[in-house]
N, C-alpha and C. Protein backbone atom coordinates (compact mmCIF):
# COMPACT_ATOMS: atom_id res chain seq x y z
N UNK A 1 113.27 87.91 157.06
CA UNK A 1 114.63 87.71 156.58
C UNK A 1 114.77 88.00 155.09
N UNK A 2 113.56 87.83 154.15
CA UNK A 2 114.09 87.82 152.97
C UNK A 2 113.72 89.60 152.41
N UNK A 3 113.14 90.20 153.64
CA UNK A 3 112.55 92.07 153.18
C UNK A 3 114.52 92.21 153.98
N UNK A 4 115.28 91.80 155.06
CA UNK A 4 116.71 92.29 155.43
C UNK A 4 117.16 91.90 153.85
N UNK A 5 117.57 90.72 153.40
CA UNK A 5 118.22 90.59 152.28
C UNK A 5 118.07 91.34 150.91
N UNK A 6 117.29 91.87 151.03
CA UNK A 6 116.84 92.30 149.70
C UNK A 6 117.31 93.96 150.37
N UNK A 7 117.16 94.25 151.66
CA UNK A 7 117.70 95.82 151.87
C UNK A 7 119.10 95.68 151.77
N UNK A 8 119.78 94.06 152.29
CA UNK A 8 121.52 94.46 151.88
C UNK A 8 122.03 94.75 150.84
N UNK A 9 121.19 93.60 150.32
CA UNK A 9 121.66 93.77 148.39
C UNK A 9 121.60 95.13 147.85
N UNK A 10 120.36 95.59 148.36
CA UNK A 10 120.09 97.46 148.25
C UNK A 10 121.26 98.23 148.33
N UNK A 11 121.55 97.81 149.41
CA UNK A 11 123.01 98.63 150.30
C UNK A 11 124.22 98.48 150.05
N UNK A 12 124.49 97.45 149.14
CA UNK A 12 125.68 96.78 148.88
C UNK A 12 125.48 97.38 147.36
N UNK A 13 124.74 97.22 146.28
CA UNK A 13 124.37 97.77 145.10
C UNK A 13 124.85 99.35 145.21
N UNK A 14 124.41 100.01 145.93
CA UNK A 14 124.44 101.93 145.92
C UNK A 14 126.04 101.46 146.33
N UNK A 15 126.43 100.81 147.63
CA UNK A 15 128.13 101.20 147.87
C UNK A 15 128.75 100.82 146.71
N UNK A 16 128.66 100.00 146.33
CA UNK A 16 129.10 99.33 144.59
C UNK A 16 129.07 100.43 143.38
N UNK A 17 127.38 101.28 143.10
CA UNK A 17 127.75 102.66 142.68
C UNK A 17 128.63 103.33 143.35
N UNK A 18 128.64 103.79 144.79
CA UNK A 18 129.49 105.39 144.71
C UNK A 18 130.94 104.73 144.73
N UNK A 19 131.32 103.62 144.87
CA UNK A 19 132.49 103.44 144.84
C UNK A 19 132.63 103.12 143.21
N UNK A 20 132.56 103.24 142.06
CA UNK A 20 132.44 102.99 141.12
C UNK A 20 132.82 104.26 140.87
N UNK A 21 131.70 105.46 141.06
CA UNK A 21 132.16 107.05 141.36
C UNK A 21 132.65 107.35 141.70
N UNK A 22 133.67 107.13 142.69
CA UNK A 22 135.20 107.57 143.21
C UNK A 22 135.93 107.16 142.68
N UNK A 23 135.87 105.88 142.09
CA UNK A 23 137.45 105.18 141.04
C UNK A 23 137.49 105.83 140.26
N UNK A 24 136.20 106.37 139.52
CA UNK A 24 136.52 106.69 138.27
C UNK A 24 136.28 108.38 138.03
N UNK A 25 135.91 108.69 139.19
CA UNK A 25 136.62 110.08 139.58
C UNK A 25 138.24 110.25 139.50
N UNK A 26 138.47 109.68 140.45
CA UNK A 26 140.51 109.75 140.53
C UNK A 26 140.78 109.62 139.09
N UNK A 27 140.75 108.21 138.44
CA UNK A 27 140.76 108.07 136.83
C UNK A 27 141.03 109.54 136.34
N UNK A 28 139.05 109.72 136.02
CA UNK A 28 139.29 111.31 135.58
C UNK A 28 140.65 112.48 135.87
N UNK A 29 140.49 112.25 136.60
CA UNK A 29 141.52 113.57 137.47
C UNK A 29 142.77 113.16 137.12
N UNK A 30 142.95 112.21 137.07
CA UNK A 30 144.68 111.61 136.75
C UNK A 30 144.86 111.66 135.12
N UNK A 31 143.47 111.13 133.85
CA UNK A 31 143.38 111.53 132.86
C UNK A 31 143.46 113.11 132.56
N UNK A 32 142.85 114.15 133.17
CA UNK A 32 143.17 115.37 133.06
C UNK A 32 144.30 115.83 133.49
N UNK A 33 145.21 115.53 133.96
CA UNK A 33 146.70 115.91 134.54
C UNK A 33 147.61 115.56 133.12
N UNK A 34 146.74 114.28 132.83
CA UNK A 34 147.69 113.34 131.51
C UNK A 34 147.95 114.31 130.38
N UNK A 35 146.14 114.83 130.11
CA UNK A 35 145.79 115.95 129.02
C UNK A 35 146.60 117.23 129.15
N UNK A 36 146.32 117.64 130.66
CA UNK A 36 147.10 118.78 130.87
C UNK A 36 148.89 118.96 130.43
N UNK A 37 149.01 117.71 130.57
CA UNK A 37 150.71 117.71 130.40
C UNK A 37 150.99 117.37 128.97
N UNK A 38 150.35 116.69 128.49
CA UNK A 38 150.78 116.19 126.94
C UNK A 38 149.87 117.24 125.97
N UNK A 39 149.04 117.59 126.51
CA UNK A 39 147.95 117.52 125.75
C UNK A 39 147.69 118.83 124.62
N UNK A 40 148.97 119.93 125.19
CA UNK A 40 148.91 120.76 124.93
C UNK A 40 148.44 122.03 125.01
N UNK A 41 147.97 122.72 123.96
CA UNK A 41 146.97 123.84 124.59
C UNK A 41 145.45 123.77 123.84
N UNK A 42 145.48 122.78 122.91
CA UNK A 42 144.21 122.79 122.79
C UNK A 42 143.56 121.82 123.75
N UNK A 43 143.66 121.13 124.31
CA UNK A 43 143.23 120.35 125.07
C UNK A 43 142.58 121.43 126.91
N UNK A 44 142.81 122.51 126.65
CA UNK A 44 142.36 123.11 127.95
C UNK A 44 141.17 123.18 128.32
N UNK A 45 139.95 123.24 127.67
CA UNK A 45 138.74 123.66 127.70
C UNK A 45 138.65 121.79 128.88
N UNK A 46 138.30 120.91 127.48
CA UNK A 46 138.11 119.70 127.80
C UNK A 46 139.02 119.21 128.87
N UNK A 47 140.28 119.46 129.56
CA UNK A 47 140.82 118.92 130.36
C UNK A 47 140.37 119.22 131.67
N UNK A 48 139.91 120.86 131.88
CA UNK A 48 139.43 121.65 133.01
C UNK A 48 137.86 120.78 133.09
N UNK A 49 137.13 120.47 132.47
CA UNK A 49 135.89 119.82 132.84
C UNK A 49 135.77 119.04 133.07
N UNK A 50 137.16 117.38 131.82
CA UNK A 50 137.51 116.27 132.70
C UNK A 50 137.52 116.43 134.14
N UNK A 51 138.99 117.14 134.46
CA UNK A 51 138.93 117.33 136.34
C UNK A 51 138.14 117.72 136.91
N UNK A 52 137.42 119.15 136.51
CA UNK A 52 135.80 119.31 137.07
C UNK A 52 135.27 118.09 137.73
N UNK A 53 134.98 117.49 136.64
CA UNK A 53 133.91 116.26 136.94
C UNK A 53 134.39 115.40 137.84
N UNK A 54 136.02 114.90 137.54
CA UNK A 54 136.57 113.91 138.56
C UNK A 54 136.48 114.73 139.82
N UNK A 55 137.36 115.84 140.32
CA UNK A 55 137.46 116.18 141.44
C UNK A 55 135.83 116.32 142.09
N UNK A 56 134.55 116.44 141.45
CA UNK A 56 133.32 116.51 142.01
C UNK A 56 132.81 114.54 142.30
N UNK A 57 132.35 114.10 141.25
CA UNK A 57 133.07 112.55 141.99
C UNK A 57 133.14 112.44 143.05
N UNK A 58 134.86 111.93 143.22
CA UNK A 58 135.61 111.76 143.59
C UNK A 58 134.99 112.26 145.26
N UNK A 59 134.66 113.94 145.66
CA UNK A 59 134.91 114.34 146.76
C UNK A 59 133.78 114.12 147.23
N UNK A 60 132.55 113.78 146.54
CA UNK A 60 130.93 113.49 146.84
C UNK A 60 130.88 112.28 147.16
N UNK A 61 131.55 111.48 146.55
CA UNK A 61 131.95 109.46 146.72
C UNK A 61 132.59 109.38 147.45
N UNK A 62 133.72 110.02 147.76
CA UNK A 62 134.37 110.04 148.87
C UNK A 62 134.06 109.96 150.62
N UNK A 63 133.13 111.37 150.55
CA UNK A 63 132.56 111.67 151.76
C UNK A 63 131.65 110.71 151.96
N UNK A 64 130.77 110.46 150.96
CA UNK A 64 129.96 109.08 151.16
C UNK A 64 130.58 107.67 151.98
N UNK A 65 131.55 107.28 151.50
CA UNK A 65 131.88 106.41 151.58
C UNK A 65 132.78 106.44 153.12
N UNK A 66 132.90 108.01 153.43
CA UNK A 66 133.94 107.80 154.43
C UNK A 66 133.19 107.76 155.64
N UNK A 67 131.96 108.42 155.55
CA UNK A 67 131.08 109.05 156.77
C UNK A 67 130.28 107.32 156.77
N UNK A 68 130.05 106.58 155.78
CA UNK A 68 129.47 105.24 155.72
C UNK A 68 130.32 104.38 156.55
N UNK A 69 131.67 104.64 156.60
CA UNK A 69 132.56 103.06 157.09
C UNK A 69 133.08 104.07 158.39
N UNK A 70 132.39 105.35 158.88
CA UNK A 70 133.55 105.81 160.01
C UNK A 70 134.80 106.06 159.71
N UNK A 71 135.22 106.80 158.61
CA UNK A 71 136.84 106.91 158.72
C UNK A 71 137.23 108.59 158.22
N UNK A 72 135.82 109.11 158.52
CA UNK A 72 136.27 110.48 157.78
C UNK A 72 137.50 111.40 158.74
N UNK A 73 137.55 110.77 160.24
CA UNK A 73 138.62 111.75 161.41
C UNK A 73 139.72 110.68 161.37
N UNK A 74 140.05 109.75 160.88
CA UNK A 74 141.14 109.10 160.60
C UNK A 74 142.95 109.89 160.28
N UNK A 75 143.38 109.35 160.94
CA UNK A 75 144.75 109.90 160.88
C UNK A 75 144.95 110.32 159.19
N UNK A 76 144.87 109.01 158.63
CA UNK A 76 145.20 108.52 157.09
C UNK A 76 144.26 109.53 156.20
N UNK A 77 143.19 109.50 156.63
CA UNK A 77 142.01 110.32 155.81
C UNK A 77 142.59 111.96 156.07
N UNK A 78 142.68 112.68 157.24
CA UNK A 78 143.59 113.98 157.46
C UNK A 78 144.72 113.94 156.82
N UNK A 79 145.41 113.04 156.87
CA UNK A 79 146.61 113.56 156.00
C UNK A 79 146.15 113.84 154.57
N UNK A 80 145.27 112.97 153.63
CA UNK A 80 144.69 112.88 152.53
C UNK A 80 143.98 114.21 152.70
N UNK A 81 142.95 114.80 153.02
CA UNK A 81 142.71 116.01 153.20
C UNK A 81 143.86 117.08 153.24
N UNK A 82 144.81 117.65 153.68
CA UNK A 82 146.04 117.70 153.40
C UNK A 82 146.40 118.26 152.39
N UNK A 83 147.00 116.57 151.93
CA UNK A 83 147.14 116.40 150.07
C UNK A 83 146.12 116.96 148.99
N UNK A 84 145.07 116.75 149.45
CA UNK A 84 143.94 117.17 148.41
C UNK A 84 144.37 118.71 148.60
N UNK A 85 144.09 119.84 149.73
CA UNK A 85 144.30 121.21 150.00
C UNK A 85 145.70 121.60 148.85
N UNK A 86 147.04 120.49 149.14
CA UNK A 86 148.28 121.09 148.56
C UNK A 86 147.84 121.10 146.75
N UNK A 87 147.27 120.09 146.64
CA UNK A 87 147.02 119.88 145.00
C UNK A 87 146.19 121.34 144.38
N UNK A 88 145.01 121.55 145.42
CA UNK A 88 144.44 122.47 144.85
C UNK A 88 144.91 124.01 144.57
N UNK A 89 146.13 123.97 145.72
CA UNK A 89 146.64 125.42 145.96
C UNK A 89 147.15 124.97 144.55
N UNK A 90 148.48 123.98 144.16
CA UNK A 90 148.86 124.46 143.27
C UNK A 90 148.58 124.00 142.06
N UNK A 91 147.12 123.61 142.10
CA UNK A 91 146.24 123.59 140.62
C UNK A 91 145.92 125.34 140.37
N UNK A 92 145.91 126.06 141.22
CA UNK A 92 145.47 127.27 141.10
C UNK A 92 146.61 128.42 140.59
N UNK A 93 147.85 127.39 140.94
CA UNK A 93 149.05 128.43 140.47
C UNK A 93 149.51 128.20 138.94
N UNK A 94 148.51 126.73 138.74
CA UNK A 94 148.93 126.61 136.47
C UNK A 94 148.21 127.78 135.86
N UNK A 95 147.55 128.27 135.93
CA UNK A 95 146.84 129.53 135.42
C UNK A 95 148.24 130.36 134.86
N UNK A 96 149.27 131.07 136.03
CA UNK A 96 150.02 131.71 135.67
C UNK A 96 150.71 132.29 134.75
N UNK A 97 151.58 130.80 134.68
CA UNK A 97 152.32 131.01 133.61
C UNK A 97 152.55 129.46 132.96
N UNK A 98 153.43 129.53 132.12
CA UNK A 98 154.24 127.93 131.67
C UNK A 98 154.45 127.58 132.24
N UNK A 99 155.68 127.88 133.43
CA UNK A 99 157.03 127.06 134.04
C UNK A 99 155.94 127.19 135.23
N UNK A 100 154.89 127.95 136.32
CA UNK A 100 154.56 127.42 136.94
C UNK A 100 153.25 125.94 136.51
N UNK A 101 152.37 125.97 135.63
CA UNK A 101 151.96 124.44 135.09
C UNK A 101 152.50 123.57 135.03
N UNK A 102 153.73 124.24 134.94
CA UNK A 102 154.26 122.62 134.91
C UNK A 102 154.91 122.36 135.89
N UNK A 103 155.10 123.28 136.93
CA UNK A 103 155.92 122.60 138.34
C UNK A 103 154.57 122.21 138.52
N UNK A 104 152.83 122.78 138.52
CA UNK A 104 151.70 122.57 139.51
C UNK A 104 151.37 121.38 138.93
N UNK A 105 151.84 120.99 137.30
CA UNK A 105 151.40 119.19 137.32
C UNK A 105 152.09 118.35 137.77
N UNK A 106 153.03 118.58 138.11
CA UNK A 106 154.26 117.52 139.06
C UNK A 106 153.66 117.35 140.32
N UNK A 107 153.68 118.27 141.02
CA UNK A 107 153.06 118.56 142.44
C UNK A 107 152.17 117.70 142.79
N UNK A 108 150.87 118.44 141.67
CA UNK A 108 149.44 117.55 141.83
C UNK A 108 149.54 115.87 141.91
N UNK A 109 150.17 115.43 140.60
CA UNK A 109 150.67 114.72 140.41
C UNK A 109 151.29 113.49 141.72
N UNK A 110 152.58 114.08 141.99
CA UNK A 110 152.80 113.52 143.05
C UNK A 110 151.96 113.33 144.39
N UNK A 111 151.06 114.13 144.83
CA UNK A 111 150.47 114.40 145.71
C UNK A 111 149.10 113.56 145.84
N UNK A 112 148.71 113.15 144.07
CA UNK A 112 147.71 112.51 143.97
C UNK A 112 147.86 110.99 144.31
N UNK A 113 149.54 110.68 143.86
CA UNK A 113 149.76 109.55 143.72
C UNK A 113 149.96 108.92 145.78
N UNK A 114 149.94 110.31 146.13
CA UNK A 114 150.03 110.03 147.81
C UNK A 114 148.83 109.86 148.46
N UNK A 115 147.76 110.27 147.62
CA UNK A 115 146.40 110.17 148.47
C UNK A 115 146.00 108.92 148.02
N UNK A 116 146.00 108.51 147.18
CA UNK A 116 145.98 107.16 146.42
C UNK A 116 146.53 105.85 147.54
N UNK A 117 147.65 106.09 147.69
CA UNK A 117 148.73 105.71 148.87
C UNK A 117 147.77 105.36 149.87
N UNK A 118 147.37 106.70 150.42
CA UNK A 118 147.19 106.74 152.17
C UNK A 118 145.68 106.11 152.27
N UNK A 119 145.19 106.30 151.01
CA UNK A 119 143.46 105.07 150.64
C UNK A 119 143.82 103.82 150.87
N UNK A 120 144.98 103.44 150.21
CA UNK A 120 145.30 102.00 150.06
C UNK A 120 145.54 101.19 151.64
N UNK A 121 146.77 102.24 152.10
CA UNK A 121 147.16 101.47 152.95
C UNK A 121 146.98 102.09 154.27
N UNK A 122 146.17 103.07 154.48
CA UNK A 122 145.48 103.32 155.94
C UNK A 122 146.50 103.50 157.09
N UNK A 123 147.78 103.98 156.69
CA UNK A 123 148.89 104.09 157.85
C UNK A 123 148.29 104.63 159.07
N UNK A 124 149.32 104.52 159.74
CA UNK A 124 149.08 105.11 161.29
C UNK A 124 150.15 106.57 160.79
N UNK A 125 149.70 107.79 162.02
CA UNK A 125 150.13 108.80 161.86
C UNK A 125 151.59 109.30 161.58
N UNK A 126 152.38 108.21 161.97
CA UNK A 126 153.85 108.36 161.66
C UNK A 126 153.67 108.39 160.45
N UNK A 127 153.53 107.12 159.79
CA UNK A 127 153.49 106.56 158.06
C UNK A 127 152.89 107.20 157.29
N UNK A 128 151.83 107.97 158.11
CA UNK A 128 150.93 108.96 156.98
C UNK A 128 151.75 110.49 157.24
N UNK A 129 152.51 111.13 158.05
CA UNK A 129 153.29 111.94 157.72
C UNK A 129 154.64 111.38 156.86
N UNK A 130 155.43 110.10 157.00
CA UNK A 130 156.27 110.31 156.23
C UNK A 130 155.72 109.83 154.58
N UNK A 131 154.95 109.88 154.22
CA UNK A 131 154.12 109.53 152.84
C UNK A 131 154.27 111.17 152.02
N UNK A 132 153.11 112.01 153.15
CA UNK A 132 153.40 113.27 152.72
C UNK A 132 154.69 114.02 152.56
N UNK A 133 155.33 113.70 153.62
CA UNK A 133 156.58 114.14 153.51
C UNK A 133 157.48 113.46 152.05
N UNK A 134 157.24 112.35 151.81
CA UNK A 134 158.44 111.85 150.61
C UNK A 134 157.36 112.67 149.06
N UNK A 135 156.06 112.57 149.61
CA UNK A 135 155.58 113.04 148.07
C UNK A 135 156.24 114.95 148.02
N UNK A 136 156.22 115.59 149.36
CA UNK A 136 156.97 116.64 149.25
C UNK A 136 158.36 117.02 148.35
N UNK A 137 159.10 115.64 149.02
CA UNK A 137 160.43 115.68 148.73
C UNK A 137 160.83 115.12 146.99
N UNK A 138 160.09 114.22 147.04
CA UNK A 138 159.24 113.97 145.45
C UNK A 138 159.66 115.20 144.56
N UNK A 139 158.06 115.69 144.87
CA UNK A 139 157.67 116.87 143.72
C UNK A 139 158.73 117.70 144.01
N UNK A 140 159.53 118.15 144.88
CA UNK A 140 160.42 119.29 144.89
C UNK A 140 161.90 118.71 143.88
N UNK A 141 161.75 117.10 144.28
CA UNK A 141 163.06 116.62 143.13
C UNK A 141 162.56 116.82 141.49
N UNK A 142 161.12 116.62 141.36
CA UNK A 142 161.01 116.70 139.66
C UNK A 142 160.88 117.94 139.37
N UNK A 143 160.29 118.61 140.17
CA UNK A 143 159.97 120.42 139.89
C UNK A 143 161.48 121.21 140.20
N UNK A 144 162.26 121.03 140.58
CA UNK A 144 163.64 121.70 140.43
C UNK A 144 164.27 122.07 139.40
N UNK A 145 164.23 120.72 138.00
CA UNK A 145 165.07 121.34 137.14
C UNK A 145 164.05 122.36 136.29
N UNK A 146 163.27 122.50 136.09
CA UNK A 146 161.99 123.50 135.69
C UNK A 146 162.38 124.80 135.95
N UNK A 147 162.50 124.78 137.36
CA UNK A 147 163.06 126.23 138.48
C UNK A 147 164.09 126.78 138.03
N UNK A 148 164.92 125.31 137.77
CA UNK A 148 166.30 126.29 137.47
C UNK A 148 166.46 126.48 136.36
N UNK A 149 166.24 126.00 135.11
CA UNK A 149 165.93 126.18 134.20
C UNK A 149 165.76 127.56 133.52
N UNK A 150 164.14 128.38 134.17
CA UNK A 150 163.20 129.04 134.04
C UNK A 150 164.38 130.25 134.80
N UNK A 151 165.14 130.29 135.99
CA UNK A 151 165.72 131.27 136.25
C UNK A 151 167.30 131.16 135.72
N UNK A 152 167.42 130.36 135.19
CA UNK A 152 169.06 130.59 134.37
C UNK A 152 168.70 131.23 132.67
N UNK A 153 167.14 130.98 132.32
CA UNK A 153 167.03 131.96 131.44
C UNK A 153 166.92 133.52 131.69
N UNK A 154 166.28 133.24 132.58
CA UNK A 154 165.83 135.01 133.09
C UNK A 154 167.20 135.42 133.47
N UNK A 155 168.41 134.70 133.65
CA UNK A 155 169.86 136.01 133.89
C UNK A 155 169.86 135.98 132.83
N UNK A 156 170.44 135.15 131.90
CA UNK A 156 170.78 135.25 130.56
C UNK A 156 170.31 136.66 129.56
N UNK A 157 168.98 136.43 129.92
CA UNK A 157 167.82 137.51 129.88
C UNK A 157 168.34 139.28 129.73
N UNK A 158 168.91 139.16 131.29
CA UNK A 158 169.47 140.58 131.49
C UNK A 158 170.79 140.88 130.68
């Protein structure tokens, strides 16, 4: 009994690390969105490696933790998979230009704040589509005036 106790404590210690590594993964990643948006343009080098690091974290602690408790085919966990896919497409579209960075930090943004969500509260498949769905409807309400914005200059333009 006291070689089992000393393997829980083992076991309970490492889940205690990687979950330590996933909080403060997200952290990261939500601090680099912060940088990205305020931060300017000198802040790019260091913001891209902040998230580096969180999004690596984060998806290594993650899987750990999910394949450990059984919940990686979870309704809640797929939708979060999902969310993670939409963030990355349009982490890939700030490169572009201005006006798209800054619709892709809203997006992320919102999207992050949904996976966050669907961790917390483990919905059933209805609740975890309408989650995604409002962070959709979300980011499309803050990223609009950007849009229109960005194309009432471009007539002006002509």
């Amino acid at each position: 009994t006291s070689r089992r106790r000393r393997r829980k404590k083992g076991f309970l210690m490492i889940r205690s690390l990687v979950l330590f590594a996933h909080i403060a993964g997200v952290l990261m990643m939500f601090a680099g969105l912060a940088l990205e948006g305020f931060g300017g343009e000198s802040a790019g080098a260091a913001t891209s490696r902040l998230s580096s690091l969180g999004v690596v974290l984060t998806v290594i602690a993650g899987f750990y933790l999910g394949a450990r408790f059984g919940v990686l085919g979870h309704v809640w966990m797929r939708a979060s998979y999902g969310a993670i896919v939409v963030m990355m497409a349009a982490g890939s579209l700030a490169r572009r230009s201005d006006v798209l960075r800054r619709i892709s930090l809203r997006v992320r943004g919102t999207f992050g704040l949904a996976v966050v969500f669907l961790m917390i509260a483990k919905p059933d498949t209805v609740m975890s589509m309408v989650v995604l769905a409002v962070a959709l409807g979300v980011s499309t309400l803050v990223t609009l005036p950007i849009g229109l914005v960005f194309f009432s200059q471009q007539e002006e333009a002509r």
